[in-house]
Structure formats: structure tokens, C-alpha cells
ModelCIF file with pLDDT and N, C-alpha, C, O atoms, coordinates in Angstrom:
data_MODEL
#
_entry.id   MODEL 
#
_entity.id                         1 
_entity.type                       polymer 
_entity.pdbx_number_of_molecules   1 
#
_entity_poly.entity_id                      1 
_entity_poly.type                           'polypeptide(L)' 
_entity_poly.nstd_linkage                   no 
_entity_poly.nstd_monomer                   no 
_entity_poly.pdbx_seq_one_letter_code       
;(UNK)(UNK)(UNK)(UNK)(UNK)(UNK)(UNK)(UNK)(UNK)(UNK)(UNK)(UNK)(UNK)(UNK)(UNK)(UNK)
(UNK)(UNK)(UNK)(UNK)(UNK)(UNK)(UNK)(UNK)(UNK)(UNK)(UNK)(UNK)(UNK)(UNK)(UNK)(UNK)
(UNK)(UNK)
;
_entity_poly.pdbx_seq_one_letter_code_can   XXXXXXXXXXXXXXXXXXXXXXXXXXXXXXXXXX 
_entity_poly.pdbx_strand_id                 A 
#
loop_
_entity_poly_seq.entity_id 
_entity_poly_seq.num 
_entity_poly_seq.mon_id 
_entity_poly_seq.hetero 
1 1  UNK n 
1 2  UNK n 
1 3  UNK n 
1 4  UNK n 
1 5  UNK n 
1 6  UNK n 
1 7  UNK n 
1 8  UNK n 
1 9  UNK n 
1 10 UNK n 
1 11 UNK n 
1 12 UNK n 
1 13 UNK n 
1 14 UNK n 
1 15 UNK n 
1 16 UNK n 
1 17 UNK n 
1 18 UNK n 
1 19 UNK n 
1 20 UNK n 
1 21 UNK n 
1 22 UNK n 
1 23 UNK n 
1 24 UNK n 
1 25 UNK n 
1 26 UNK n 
1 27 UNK n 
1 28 UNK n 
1 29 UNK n 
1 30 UNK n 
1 31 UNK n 
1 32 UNK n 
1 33 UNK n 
1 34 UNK n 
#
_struct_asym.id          A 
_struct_asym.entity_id   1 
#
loop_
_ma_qa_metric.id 
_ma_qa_metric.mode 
_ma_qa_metric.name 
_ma_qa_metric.software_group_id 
_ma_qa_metric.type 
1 global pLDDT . pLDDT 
2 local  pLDDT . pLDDT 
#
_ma_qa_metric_global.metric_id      1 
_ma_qa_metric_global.metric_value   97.94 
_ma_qa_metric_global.model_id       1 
_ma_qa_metric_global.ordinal_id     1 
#
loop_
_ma_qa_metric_local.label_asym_id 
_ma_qa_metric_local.label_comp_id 
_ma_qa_metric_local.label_seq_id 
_ma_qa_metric_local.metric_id 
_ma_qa_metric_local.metric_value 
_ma_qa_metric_local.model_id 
_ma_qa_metric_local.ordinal_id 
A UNK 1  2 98.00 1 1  
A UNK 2  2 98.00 1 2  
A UNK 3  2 98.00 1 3  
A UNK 4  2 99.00 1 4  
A UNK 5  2 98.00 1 5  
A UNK 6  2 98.00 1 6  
A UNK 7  2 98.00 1 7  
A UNK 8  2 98.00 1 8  
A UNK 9  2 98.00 1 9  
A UNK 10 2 98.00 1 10 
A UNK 11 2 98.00 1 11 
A UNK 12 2 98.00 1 12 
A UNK 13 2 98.00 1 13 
A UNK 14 2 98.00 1 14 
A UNK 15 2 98.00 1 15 
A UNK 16 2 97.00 1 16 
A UNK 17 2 97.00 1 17 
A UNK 18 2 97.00 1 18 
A UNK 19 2 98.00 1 19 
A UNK 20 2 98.00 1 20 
A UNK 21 2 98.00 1 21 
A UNK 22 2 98.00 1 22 
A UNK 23 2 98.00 1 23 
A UNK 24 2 98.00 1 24 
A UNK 25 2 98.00 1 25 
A UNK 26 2 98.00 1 26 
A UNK 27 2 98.00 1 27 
A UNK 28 2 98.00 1 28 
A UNK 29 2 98.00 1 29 
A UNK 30 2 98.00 1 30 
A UNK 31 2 98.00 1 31 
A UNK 32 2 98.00 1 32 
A UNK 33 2 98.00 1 33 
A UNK 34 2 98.00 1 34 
#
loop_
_atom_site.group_PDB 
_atom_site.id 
_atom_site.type_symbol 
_atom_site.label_atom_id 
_atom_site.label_alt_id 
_atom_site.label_comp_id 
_atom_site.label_asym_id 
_atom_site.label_entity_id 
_atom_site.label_seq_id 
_atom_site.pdbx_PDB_ins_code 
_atom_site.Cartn_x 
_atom_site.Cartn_y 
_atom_site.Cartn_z 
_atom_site.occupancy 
_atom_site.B_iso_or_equiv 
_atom_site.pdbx_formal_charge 
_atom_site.auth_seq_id 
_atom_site.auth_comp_id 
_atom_site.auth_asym_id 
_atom_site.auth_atom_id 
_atom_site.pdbx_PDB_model_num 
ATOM 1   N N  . UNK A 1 1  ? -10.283 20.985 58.107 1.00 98.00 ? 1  UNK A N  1 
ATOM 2   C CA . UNK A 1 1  ? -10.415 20.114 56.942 1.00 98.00 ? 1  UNK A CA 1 
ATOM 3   C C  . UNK A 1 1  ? -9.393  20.395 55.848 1.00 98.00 ? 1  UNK A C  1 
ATOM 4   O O  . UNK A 1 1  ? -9.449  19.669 54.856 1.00 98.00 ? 1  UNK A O  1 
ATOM 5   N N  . UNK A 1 2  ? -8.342  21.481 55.901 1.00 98.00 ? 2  UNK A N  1 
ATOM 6   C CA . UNK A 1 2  ? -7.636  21.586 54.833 1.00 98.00 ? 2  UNK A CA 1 
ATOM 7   C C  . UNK A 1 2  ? -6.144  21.547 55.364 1.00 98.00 ? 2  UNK A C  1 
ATOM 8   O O  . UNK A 1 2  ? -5.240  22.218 54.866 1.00 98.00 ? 2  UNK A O  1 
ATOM 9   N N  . UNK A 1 3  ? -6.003  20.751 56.350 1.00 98.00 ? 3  UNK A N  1 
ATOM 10  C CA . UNK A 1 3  ? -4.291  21.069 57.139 1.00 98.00 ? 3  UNK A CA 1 
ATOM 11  C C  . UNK A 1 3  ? -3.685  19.421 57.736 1.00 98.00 ? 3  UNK A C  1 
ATOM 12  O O  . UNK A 1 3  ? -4.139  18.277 57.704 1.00 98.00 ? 3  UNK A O  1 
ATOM 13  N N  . UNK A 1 4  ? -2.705  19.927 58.148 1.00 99.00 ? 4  UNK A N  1 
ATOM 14  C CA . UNK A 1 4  ? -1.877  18.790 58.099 1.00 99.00 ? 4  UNK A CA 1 
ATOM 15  C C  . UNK A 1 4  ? -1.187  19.271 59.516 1.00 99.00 ? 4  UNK A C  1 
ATOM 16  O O  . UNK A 1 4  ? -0.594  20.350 59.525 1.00 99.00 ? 4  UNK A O  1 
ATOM 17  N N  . UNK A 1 5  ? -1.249  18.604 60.517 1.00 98.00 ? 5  UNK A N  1 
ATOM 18  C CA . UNK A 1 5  ? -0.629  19.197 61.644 1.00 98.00 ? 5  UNK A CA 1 
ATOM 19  C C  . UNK A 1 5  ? 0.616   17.836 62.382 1.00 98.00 ? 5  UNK A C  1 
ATOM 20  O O  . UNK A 1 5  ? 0.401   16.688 62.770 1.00 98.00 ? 5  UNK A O  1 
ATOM 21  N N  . UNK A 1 6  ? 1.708   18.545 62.322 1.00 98.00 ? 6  UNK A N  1 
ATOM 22  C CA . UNK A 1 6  ? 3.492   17.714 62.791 1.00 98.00 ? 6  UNK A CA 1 
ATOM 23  C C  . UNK A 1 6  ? 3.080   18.058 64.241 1.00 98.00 ? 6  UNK A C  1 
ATOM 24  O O  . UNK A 1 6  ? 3.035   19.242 64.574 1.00 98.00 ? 6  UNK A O  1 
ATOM 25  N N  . UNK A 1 7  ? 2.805   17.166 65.038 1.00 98.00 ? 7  UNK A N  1 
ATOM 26  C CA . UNK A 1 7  ? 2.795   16.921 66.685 1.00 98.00 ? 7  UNK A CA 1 
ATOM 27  C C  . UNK A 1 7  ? 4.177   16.079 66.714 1.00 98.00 ? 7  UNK A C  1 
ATOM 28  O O  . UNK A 1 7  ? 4.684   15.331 65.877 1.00 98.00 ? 7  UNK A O  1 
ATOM 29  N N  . UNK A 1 8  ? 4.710   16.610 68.377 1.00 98.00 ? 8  UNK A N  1 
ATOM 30  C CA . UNK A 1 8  ? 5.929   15.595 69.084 1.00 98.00 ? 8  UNK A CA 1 
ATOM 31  C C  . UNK A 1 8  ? 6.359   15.733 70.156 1.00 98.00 ? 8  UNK A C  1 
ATOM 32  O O  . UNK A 1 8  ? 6.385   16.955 70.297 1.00 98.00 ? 8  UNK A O  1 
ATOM 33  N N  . UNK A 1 9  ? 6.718   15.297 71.016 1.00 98.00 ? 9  UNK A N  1 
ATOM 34  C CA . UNK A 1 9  ? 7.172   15.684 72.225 1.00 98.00 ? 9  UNK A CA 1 
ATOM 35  C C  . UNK A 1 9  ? 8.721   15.624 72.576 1.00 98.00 ? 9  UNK A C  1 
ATOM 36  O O  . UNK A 1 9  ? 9.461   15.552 73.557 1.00 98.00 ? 9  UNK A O  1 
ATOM 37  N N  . UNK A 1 10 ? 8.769   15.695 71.240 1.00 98.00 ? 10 UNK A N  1 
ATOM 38  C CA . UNK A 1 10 ? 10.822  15.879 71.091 1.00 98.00 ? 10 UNK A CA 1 
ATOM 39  C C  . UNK A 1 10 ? 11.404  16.836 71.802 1.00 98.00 ? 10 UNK A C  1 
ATOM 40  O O  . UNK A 1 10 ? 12.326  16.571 72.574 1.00 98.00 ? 10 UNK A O  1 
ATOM 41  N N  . UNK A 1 11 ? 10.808  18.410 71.580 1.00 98.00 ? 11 UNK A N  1 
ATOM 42  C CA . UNK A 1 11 ? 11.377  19.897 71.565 1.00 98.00 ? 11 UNK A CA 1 
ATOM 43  C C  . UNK A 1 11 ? 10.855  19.989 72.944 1.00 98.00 ? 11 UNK A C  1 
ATOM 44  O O  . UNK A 1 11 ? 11.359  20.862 73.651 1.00 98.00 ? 11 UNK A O  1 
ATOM 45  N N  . UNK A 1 12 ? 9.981   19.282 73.423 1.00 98.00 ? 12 UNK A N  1 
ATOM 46  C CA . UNK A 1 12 ? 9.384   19.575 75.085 1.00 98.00 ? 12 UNK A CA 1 
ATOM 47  C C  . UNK A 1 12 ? 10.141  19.017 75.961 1.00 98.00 ? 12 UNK A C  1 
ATOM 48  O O  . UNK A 1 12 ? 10.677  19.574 76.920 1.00 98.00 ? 12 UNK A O  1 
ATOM 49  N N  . UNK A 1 13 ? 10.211  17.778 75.620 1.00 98.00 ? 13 UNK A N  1 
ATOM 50  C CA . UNK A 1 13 ? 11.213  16.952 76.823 1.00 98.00 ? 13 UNK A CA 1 
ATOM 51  C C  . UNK A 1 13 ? 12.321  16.020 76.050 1.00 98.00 ? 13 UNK A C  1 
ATOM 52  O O  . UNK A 1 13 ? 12.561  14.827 76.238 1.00 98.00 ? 13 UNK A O  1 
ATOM 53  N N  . UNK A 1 14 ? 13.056  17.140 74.914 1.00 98.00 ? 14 UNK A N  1 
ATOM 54  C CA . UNK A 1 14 ? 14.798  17.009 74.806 1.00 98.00 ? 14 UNK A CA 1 
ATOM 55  C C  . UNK A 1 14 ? 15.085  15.225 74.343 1.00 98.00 ? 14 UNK A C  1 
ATOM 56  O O  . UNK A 1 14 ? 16.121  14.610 74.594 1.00 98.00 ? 14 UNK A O  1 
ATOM 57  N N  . UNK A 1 15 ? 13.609  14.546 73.473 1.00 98.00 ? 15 UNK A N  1 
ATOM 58  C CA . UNK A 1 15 ? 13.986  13.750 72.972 1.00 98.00 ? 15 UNK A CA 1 
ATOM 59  C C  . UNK A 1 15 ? 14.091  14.031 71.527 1.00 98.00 ? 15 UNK A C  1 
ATOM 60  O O  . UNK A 1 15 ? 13.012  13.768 70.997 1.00 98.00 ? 15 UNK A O  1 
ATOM 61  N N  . UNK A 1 16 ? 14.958  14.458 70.684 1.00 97.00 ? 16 UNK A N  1 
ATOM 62  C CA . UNK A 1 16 ? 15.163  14.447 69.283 1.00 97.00 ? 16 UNK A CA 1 
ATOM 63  C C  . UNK A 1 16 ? 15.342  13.213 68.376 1.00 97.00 ? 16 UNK A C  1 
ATOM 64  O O  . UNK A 1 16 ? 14.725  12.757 67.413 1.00 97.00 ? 16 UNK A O  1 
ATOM 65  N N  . UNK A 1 17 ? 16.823  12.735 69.320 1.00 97.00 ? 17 UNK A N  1 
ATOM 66  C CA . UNK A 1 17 ? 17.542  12.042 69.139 1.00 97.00 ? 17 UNK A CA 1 
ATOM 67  C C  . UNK A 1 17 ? 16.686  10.189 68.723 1.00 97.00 ? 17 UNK A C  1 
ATOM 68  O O  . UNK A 1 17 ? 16.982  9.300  67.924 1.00 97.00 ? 17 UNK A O  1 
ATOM 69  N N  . UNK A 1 18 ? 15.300  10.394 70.022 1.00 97.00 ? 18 UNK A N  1 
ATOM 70  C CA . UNK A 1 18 ? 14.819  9.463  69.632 1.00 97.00 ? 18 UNK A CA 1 
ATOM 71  C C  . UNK A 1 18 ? 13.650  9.108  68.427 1.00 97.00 ? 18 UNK A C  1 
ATOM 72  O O  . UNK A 1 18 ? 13.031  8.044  68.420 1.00 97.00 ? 18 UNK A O  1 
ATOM 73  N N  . UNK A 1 19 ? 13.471  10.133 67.466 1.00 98.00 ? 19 UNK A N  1 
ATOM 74  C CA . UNK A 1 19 ? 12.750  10.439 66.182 1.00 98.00 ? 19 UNK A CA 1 
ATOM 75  C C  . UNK A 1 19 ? 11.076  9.604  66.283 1.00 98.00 ? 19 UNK A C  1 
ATOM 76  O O  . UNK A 1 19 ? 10.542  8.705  65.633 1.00 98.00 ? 19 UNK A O  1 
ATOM 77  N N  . UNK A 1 20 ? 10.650  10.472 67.476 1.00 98.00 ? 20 UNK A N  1 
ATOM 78  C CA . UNK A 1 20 ? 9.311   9.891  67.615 1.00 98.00 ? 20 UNK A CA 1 
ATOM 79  C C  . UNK A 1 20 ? 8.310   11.248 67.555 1.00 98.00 ? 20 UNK A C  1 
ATOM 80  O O  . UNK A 1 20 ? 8.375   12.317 68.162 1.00 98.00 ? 20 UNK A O  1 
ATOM 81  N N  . UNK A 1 21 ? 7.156   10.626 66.347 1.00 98.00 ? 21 UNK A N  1 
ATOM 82  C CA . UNK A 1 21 ? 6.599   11.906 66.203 1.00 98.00 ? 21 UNK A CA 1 
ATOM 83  C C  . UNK A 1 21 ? 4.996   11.863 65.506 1.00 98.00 ? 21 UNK A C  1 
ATOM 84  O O  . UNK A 1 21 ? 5.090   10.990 64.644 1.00 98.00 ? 21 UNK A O  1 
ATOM 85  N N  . UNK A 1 22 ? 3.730   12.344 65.486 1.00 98.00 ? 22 UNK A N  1 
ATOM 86  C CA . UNK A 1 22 ? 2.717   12.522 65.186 1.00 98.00 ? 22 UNK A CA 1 
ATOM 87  C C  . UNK A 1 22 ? 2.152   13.252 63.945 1.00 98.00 ? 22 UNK A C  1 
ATOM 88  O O  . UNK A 1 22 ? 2.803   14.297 63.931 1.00 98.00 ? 22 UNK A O  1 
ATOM 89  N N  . UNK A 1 23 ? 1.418   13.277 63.040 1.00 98.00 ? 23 UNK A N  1 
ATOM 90  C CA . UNK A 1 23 ? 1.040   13.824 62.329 1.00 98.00 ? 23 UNK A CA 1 
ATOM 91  C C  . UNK A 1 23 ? -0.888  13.643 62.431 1.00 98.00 ? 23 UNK A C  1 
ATOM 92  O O  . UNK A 1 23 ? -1.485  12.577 62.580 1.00 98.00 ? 23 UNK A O  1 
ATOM 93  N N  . UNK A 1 24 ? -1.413  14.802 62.319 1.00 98.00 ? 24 UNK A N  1 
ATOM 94  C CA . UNK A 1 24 ? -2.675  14.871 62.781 1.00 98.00 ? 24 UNK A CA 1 
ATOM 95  C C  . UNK A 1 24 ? -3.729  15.579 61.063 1.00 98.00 ? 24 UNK A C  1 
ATOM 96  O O  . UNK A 1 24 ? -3.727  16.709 60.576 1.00 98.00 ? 24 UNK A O  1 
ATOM 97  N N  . UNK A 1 25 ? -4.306  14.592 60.720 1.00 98.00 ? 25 UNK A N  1 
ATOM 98  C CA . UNK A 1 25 ? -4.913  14.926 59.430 1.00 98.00 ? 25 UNK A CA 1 
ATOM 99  C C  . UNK A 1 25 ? -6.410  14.851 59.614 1.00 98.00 ? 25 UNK A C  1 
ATOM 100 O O  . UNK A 1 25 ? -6.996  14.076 58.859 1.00 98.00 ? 25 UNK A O  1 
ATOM 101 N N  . UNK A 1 26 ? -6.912  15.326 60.230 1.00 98.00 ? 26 UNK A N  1 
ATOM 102 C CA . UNK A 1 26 ? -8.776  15.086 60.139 1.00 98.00 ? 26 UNK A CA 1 
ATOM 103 C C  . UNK A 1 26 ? -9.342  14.835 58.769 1.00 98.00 ? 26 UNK A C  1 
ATOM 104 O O  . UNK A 1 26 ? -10.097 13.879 58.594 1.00 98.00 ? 26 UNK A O  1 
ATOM 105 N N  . UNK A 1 27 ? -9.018  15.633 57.807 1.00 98.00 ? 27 UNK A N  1 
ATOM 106 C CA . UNK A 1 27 ? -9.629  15.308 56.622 1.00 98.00 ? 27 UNK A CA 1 
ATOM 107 C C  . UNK A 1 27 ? -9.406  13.551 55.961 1.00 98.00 ? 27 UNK A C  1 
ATOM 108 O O  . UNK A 1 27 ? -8.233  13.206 56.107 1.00 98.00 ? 27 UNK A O  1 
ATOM 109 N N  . UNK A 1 28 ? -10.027 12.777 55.494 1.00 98.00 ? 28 UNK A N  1 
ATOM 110 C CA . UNK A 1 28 ? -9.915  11.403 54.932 1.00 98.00 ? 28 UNK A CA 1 
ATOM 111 C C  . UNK A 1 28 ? -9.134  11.302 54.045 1.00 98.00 ? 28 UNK A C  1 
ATOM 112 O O  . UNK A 1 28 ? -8.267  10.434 53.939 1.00 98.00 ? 28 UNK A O  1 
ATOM 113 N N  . UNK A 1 29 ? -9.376  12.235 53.269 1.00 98.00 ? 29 UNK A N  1 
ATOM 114 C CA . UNK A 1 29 ? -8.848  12.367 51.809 1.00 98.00 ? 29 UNK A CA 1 
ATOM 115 C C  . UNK A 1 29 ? -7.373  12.468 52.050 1.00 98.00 ? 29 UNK A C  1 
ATOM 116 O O  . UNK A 1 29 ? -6.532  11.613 51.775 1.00 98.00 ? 29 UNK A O  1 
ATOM 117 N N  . UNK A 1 30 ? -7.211  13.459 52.518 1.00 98.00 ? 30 UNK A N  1 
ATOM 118 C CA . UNK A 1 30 ? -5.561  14.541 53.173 1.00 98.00 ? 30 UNK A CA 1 
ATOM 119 C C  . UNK A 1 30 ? -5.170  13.169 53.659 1.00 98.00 ? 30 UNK A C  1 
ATOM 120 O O  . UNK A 1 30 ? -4.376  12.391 53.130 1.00 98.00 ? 30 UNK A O  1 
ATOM 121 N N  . UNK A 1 31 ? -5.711  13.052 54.508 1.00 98.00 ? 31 UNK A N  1 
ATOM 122 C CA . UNK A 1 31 ? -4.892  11.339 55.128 1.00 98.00 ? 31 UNK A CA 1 
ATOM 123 C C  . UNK A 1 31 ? -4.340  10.422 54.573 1.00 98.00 ? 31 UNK A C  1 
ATOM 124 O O  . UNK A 1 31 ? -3.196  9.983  54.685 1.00 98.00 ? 31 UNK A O  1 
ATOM 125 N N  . UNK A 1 32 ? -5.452  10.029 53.757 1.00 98.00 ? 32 UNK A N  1 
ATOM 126 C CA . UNK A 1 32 ? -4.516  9.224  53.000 1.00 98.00 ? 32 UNK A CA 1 
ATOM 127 C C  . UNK A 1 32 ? -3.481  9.396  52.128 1.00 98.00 ? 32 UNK A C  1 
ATOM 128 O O  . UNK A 1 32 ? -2.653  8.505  51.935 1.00 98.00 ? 32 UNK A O  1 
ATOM 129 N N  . UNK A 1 33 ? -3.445  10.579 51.519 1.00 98.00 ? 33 UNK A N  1 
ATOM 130 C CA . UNK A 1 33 ? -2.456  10.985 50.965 1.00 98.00 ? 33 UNK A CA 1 
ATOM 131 C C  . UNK A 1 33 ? -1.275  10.759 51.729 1.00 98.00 ? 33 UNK A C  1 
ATOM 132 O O  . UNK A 1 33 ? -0.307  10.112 51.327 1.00 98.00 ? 33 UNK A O  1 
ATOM 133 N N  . UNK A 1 34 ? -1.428  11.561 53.348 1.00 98.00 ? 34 UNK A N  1 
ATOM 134 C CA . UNK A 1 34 ? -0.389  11.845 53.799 1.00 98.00 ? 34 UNK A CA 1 
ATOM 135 C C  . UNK A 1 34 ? 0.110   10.257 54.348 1.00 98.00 ? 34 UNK A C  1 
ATOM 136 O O  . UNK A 1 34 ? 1.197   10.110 54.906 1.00 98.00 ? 34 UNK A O  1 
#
């Protein structure tokens, strides 16, 4: 409830280049912020 988590599958399978990426906020509040 107090974190902010950067998911991607860039650094796993050597896509950087294509800037695709996740952010994982459970909290509501945090969310919307973020």
C-alpha cells in the first residue's frame, strides 16, 4: 500500500529501444497520483 513498482520486459528480452513499460500501484490514492 505505500509503493510504486516500474515493471518491463525491455532488460529481459533486449527491447529498450521499443519504450514499452508497466507501472504497478495497488494503492487508489498512489494511483492516481501516479
Amino acid at each position: 500500500d505505500n509503493s510504486i513498482t516500474c515493471l518491463a520486459p525491455t532488460k529481459a528480452f533486449n527491447l529498450a529501444g521499443i519504450q514499452t513499460s508497466a507501472v504497478c500501484v495497488p494503492d487508489s490514492f498512489l494511483r492516481h497520483k501516479v
